[in-house]
N, C-alpha and C. Protein backbone atom coordinates (compact mmCIF):
# COMPACT_ATOMS: atom_id res chain seq x y z
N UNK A 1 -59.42 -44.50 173.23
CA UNK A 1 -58.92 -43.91 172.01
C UNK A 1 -57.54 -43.33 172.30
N UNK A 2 -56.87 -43.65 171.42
CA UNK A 2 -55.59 -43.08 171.48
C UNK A 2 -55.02 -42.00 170.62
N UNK A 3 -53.93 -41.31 170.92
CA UNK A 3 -53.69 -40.02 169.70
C UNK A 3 -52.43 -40.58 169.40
N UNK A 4 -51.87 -40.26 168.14
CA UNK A 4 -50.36 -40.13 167.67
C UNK A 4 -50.03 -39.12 167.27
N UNK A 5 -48.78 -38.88 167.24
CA UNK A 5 -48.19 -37.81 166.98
C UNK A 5 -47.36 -38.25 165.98
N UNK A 6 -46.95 -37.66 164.65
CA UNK A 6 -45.78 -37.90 163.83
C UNK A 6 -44.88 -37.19 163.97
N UNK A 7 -43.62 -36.72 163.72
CA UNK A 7 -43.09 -35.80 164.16
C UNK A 7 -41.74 -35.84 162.98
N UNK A 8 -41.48 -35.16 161.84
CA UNK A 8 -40.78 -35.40 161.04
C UNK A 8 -39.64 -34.23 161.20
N UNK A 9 -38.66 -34.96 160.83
CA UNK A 9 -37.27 -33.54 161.38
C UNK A 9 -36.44 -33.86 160.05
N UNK A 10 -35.33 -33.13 160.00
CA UNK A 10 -34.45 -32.79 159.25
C UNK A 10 -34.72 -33.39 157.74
N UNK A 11 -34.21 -34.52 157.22
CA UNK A 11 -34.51 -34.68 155.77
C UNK A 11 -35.33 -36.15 155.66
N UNK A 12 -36.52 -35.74 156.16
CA UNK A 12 -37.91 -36.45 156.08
C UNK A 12 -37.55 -37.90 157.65
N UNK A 13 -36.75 -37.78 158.18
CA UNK A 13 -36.85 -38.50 159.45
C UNK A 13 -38.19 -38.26 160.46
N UNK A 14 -38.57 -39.86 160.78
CA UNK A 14 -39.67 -39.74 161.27
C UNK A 14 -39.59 -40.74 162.83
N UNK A 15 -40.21 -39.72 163.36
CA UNK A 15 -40.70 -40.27 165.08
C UNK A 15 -42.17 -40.38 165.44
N UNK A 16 -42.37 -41.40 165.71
CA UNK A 16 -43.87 -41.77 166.33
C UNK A 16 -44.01 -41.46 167.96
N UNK A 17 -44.51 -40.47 167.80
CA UNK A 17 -44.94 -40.67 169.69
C UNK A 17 -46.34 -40.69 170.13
N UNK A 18 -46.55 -42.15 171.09
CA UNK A 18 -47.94 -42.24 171.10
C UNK A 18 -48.48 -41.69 172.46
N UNK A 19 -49.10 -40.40 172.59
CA UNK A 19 -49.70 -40.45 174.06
C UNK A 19 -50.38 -40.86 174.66
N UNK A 20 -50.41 -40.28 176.13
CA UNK A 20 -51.73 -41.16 176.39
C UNK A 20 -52.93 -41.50 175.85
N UNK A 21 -53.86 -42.66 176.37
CA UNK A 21 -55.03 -42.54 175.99
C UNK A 21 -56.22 -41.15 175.97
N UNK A 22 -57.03 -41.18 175.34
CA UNK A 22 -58.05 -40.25 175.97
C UNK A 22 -59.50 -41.01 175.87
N UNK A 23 -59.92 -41.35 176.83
CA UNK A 23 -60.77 -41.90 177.32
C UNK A 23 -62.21 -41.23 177.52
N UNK A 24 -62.08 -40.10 177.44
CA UNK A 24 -63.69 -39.04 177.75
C UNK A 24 -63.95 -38.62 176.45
N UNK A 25 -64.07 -39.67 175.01
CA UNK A 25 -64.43 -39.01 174.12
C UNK A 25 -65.53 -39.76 173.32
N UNK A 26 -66.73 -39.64 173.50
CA UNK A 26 -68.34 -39.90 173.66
C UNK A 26 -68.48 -40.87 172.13
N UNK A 27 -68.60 -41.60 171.91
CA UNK A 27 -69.57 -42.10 170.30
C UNK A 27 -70.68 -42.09 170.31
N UNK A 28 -70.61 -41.49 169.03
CA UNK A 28 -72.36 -41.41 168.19
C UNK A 28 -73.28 -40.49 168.90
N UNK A 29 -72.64 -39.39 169.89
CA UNK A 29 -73.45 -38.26 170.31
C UNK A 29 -74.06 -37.40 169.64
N UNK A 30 -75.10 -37.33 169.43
CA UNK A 30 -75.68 -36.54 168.61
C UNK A 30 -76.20 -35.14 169.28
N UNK A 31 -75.75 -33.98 169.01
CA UNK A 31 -76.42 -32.86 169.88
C UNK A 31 -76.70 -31.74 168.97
N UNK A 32 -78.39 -31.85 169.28
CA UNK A 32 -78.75 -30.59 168.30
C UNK A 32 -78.64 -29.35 167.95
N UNK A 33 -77.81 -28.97 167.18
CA UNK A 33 -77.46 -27.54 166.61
C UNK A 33 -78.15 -26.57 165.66
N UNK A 34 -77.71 -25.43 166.30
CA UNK A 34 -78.46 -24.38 165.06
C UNK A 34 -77.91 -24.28 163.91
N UNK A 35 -76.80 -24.84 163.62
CA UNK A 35 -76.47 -24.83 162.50
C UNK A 35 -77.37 -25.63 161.16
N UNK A 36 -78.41 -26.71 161.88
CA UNK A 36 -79.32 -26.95 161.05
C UNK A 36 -80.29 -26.36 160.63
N UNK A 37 -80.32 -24.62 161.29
CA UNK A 37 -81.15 -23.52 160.89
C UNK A 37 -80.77 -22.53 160.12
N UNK A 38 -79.40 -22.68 160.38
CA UNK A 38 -78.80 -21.63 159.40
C UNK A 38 -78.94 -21.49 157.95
N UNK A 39 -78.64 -20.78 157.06
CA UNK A 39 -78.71 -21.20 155.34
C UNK A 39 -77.47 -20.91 155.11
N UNK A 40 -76.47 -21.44 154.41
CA UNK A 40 -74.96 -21.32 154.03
C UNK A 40 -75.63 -19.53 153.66
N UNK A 41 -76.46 -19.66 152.69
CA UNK A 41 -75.98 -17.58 152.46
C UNK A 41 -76.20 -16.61 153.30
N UNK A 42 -76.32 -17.02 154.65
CA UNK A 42 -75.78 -16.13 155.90
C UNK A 42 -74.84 -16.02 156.07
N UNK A 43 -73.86 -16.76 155.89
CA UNK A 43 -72.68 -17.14 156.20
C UNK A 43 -71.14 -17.02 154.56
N UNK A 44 -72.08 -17.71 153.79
CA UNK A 44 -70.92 -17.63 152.62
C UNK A 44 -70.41 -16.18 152.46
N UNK A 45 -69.08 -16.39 151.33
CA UNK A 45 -68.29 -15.39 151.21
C UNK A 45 -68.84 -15.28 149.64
N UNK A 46 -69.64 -13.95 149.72
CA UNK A 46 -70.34 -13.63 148.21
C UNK A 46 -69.29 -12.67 147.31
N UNK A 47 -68.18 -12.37 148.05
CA UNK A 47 -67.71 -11.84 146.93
C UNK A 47 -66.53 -12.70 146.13
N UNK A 48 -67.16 -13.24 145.27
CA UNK A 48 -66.24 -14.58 144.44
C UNK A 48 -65.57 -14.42 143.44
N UNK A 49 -64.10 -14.76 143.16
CA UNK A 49 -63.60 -14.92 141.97
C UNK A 49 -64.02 -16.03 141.36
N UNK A 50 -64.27 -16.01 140.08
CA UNK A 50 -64.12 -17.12 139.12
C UNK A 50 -63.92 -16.71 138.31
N UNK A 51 -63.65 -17.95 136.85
CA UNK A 51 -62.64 -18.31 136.06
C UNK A 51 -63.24 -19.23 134.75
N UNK A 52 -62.73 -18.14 133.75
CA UNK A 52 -63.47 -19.34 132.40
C UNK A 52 -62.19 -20.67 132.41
N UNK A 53 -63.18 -21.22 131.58
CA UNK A 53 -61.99 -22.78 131.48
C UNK A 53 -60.39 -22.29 130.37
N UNK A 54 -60.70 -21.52 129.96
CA UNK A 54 -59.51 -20.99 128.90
C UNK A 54 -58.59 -19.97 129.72
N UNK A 55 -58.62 -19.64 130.87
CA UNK A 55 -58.16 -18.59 131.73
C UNK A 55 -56.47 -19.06 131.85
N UNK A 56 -55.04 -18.58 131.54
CA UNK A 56 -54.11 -19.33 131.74
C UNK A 56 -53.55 -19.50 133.37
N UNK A 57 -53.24 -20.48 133.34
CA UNK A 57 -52.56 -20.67 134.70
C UNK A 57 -51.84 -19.87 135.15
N UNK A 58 -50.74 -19.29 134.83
CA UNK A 58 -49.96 -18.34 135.30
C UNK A 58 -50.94 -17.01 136.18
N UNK A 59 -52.23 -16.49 135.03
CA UNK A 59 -52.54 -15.48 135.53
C UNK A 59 -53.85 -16.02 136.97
N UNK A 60 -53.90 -17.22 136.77
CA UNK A 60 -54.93 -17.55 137.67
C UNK A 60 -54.38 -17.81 139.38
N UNK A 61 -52.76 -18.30 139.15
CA UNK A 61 -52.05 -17.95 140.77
C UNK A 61 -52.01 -16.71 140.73
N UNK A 62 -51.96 -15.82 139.87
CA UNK A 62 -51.61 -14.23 140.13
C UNK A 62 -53.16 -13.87 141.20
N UNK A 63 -54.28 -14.52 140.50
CA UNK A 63 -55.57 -14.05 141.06
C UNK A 63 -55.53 -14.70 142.40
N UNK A 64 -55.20 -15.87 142.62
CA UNK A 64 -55.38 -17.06 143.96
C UNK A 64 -54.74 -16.29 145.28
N UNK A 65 -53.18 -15.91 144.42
CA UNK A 65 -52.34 -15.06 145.25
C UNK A 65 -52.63 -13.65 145.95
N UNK A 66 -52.78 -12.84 145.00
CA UNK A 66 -53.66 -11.40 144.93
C UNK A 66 -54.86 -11.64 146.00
N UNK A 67 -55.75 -12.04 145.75
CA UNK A 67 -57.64 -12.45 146.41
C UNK A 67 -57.29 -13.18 147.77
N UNK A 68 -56.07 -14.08 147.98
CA UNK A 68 -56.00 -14.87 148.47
C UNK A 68 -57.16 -15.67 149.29
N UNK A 69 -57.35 -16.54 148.31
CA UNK A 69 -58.21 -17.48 148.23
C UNK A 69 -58.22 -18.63 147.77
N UNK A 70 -58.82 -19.79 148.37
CA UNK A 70 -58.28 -21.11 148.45
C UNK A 70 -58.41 -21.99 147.52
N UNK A 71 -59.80 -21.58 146.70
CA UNK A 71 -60.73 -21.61 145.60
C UNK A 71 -61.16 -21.50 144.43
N UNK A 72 -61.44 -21.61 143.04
CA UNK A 72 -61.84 -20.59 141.93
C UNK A 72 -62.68 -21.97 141.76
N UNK A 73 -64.33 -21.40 141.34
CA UNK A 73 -65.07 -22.15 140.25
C UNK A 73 -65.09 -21.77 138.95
N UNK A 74 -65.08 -22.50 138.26
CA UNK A 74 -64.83 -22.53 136.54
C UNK A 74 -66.38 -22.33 136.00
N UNK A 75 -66.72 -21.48 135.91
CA UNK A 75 -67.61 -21.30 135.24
C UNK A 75 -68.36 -20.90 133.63
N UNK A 76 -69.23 -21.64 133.29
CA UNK A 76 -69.33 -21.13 131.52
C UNK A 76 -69.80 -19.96 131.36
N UNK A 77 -70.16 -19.74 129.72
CA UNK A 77 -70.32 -18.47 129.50
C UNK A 77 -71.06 -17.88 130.71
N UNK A 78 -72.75 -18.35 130.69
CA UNK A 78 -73.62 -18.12 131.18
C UNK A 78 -73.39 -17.90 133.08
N UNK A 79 -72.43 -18.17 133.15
CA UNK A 79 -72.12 -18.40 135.04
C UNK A 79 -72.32 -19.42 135.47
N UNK A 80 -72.80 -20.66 134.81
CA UNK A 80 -72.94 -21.80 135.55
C UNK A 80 -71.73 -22.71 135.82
N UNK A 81 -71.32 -23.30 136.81
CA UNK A 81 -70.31 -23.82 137.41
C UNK A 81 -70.12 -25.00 136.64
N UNK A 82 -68.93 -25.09 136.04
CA UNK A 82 -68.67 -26.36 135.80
C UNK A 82 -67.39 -27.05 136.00
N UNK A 83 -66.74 -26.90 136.79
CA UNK A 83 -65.62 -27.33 137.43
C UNK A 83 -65.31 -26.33 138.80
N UNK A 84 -64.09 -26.94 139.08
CA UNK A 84 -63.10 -26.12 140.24
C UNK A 84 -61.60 -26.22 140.31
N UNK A 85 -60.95 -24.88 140.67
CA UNK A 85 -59.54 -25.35 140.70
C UNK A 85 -59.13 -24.88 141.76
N UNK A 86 -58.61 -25.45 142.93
CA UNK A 86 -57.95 -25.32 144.19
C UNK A 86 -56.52 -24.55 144.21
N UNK A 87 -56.55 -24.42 145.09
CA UNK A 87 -55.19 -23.94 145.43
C UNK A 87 -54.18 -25.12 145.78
N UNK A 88 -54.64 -26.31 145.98
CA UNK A 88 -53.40 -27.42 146.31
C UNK A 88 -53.41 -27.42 144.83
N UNK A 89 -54.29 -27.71 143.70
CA UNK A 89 -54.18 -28.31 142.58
C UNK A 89 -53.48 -26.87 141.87
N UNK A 90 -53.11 -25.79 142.34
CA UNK A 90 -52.17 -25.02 141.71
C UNK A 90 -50.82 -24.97 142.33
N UNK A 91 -50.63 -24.97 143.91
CA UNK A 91 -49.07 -25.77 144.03
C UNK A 91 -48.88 -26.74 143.43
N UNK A 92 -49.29 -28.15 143.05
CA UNK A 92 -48.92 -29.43 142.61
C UNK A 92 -48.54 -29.19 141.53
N UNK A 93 -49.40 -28.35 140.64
CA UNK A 93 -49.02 -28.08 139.45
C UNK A 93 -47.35 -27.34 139.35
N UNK A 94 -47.43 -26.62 140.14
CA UNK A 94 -46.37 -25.15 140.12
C UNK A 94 -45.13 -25.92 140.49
N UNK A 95 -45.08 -27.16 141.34
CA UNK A 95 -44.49 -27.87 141.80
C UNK A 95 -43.92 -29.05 140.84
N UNK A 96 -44.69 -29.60 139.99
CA UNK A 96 -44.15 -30.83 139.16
C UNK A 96 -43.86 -30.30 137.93
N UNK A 97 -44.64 -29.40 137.37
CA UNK A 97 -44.30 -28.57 136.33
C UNK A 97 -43.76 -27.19 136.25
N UNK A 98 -43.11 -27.01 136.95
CA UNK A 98 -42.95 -25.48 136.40
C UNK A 98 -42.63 -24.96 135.15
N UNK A 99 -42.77 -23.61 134.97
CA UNK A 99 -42.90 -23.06 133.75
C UNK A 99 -43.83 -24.19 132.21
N UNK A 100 -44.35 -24.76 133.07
CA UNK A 100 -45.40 -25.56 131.68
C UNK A 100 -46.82 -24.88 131.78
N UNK A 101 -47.23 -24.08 130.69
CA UNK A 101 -48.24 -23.01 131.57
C UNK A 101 -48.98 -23.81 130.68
N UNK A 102 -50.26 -23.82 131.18
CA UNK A 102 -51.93 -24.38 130.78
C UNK A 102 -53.10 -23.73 130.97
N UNK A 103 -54.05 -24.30 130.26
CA UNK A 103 -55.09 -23.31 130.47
C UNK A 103 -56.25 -24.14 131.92
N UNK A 104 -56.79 -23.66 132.91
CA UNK A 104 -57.08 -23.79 133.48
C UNK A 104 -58.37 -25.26 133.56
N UNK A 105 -58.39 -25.57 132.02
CA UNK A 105 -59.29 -26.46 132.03
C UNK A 105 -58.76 -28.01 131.74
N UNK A 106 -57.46 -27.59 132.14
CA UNK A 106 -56.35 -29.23 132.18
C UNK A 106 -55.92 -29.17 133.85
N UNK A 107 -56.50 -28.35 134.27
CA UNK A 107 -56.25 -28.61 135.73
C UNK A 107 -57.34 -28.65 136.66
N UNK A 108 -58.52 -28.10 135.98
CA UNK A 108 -59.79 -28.44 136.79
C UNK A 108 -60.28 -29.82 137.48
N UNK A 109 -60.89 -29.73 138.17
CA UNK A 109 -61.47 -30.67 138.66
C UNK A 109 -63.09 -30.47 137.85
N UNK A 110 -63.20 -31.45 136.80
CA UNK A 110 -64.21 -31.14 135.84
C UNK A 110 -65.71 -31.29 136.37
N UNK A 111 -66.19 -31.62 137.64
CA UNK A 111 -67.47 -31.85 138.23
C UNK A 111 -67.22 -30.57 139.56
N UNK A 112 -68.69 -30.08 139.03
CA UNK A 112 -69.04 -28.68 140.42
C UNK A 112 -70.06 -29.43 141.20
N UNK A 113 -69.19 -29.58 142.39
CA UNK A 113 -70.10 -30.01 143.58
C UNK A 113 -70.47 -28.62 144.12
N UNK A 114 -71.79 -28.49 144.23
CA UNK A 114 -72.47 -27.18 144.41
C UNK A 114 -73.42 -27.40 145.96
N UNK A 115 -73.71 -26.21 146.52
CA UNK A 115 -74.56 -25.67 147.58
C UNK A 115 -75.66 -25.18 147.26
N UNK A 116 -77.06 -25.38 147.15
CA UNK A 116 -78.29 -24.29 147.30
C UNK A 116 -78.38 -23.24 148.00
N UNK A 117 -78.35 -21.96 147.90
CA UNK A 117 -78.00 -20.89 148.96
C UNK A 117 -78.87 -21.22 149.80
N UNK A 118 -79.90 -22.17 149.71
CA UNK A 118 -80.63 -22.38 150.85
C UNK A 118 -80.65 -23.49 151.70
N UNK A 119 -79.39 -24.22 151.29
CA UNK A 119 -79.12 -24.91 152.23
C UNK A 119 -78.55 -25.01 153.74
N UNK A 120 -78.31 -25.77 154.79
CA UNK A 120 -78.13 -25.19 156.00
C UNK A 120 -76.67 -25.09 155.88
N UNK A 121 -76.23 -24.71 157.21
CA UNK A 121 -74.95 -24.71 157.50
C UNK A 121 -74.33 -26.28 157.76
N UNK A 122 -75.17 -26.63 158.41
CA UNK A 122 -75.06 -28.47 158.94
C UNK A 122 -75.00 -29.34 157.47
N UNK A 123 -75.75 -28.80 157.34
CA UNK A 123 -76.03 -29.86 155.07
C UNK A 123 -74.55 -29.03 154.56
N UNK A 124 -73.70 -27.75 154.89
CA UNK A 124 -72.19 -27.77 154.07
C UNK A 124 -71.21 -28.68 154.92
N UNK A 125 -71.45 -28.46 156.04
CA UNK A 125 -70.53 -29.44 156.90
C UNK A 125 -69.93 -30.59 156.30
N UNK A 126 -71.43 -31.19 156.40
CA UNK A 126 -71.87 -32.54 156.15
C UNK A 126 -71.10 -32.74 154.84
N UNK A 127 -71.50 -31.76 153.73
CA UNK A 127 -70.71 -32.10 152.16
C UNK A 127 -69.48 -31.82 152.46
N UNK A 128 -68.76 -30.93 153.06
CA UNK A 128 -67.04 -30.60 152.85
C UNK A 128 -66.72 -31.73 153.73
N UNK A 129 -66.99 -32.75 154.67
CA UNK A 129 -66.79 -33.57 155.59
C UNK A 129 -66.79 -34.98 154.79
N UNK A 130 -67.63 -35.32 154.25
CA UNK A 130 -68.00 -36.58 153.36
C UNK A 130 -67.45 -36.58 151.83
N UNK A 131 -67.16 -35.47 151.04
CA UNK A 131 -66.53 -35.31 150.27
C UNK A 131 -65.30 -35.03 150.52
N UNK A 132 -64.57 -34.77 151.36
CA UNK A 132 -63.59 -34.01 151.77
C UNK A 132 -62.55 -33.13 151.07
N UNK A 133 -63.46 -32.35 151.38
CA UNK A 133 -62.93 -31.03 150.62
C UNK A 133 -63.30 -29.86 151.30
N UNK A 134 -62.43 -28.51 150.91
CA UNK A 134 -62.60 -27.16 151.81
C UNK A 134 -63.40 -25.96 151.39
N UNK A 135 -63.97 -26.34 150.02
CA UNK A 135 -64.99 -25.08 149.79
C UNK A 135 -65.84 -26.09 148.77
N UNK A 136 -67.02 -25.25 148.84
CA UNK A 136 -68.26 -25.51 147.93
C UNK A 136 -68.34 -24.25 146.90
N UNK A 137 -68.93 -24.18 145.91
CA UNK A 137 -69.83 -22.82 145.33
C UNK A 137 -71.37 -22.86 146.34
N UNK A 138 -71.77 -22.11 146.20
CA UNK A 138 -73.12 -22.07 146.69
C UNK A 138 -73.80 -21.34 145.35
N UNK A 139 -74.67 -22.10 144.94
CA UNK A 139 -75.58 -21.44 143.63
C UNK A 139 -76.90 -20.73 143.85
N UNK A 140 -77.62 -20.19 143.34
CA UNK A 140 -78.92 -19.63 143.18
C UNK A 140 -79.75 -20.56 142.55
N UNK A 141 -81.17 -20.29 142.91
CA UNK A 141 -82.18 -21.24 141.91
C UNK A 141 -81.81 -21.33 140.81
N UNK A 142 -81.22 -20.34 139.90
CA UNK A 142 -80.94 -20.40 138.60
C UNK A 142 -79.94 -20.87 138.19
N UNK A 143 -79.23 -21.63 139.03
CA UNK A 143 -77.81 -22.22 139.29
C UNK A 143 -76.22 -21.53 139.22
N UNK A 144 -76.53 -20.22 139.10
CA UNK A 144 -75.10 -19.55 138.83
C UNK A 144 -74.39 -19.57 140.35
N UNK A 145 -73.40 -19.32 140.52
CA UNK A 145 -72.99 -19.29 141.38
C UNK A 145 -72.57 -18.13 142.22
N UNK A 146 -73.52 -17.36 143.42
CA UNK A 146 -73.56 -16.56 144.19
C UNK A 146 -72.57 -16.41 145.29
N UNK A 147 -71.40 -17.28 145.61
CA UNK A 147 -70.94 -17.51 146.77
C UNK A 147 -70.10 -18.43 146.67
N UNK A 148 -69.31 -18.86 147.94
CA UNK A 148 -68.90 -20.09 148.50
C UNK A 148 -68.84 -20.02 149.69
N UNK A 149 -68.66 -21.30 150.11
CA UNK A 149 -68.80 -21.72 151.80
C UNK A 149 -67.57 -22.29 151.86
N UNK A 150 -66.82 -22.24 152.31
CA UNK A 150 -65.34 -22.96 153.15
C UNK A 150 -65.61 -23.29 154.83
N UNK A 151 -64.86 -24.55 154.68
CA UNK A 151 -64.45 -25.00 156.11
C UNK A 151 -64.21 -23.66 156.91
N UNK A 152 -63.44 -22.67 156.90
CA UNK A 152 -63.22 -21.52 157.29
C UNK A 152 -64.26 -20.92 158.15
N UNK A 153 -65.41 -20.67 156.77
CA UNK A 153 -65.99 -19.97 157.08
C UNK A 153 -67.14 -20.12 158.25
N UNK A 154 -67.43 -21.11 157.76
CA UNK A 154 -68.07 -22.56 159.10
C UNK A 154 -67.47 -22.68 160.53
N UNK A 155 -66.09 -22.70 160.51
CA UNK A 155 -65.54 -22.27 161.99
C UNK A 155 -65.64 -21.24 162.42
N UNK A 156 -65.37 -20.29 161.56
CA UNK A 156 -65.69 -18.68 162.18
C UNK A 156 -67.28 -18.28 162.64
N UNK A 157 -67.98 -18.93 161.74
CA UNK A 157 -68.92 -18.22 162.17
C UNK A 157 -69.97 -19.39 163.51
N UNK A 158 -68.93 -20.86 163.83
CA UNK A 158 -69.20 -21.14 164.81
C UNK A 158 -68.67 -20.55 166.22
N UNK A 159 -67.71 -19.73 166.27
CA UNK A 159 -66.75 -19.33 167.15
C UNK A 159 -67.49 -17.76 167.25
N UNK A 160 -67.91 -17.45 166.32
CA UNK A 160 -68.56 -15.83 166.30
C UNK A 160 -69.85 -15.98 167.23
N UNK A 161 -70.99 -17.11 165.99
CA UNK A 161 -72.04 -17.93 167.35
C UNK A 161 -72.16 -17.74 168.73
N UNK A 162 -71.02 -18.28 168.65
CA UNK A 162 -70.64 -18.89 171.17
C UNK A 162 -70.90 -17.96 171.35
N UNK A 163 -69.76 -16.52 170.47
CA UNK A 163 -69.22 -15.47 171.55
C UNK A 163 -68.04 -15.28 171.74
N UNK A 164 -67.24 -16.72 171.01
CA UNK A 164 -65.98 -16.35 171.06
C UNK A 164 -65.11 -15.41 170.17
N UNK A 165 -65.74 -15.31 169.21
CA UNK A 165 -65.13 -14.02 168.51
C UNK A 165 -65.82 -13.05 168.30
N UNK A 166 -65.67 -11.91 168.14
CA UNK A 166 -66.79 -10.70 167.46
C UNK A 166 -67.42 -11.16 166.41
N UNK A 167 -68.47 -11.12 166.30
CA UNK A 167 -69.46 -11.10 165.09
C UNK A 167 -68.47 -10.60 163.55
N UNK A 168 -68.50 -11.02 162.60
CA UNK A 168 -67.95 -10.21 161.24
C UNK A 168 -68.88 -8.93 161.14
């Protein structure tokens, strides 16, 4: 297996540098983790902003910015999730449009890919990995949404795990 490097300089100039091989890197190892014991709501971040679909854009980077957070689920009256709006999908916006303000439900991503708070840590992996994407909601039986799980949060609290960081 080999790595590349891109390496872009001044006004989008680009260099390829290929290093060496790396040769000590295993396929299809499978090694069993506790993370298939875990439940994302050990781990998720329960204190969540969200966002009706009528919420305007302007004030919703004010919240992204403020909270700083990567995330907002769109949720209806009732709390149930029905979209998401990212933080790339509010640079892009801020970026191709500026000053064209909207209401948050022309920028959603109109399907909530959701978490069971009782799902594992290995089953969010698995979804932010195969979907590829950096946060989930995590819902309750009743489907509102209690939480989210981020890539983030998944590294930290693998690195907390080892020992390598202090516990939160």
């Amino acid at each position: 297996m080999t790595s590349t490097q891109h390496v872009y300089e001044r006004r989008g100039d680009r260099t390829i540098r290929v290093p060496i091989s790396v040769d000590d890197v295993p396929e299809d190892v499978h090694v069993p983790s506790i993370a298939d014991c875990v439940p994302v709501r050990w781990i998720m971040t329960r204190d969540v902003i969200c966002a009706r679909e009528n919420l305007d854009v302007d004030t919703l980077v004010e919240l992204v910015l403020n909270h700083r957070i990567g995330c907002v689920p769109i949720v209806d009256a009732t709390g149930l999730p029905i979209g998401m709006i990212t933080k790339q999908a509010l640079v892009e916006h801020v970026l191709r449009a500026p000053g064209h303000a909207l209401d948050v439900k022309h920028l959603m991503t109109p399907l909530a890919v959701t978490l069971d708070e009782h799902a594992s840590v290995a089953r969010a992996a698995a979804m932010l990995a195969t979907e590829n994407i950096h946060h989930v909601p995590v819902v309750s039986e009743n489907g509102q949404v209690v939480g989210v799980i981020s890539s983030s949060d998944i590294v930290r609290w693998l690195a907390a795990n080892d020992g390598v960081l202090p516990s939160p």
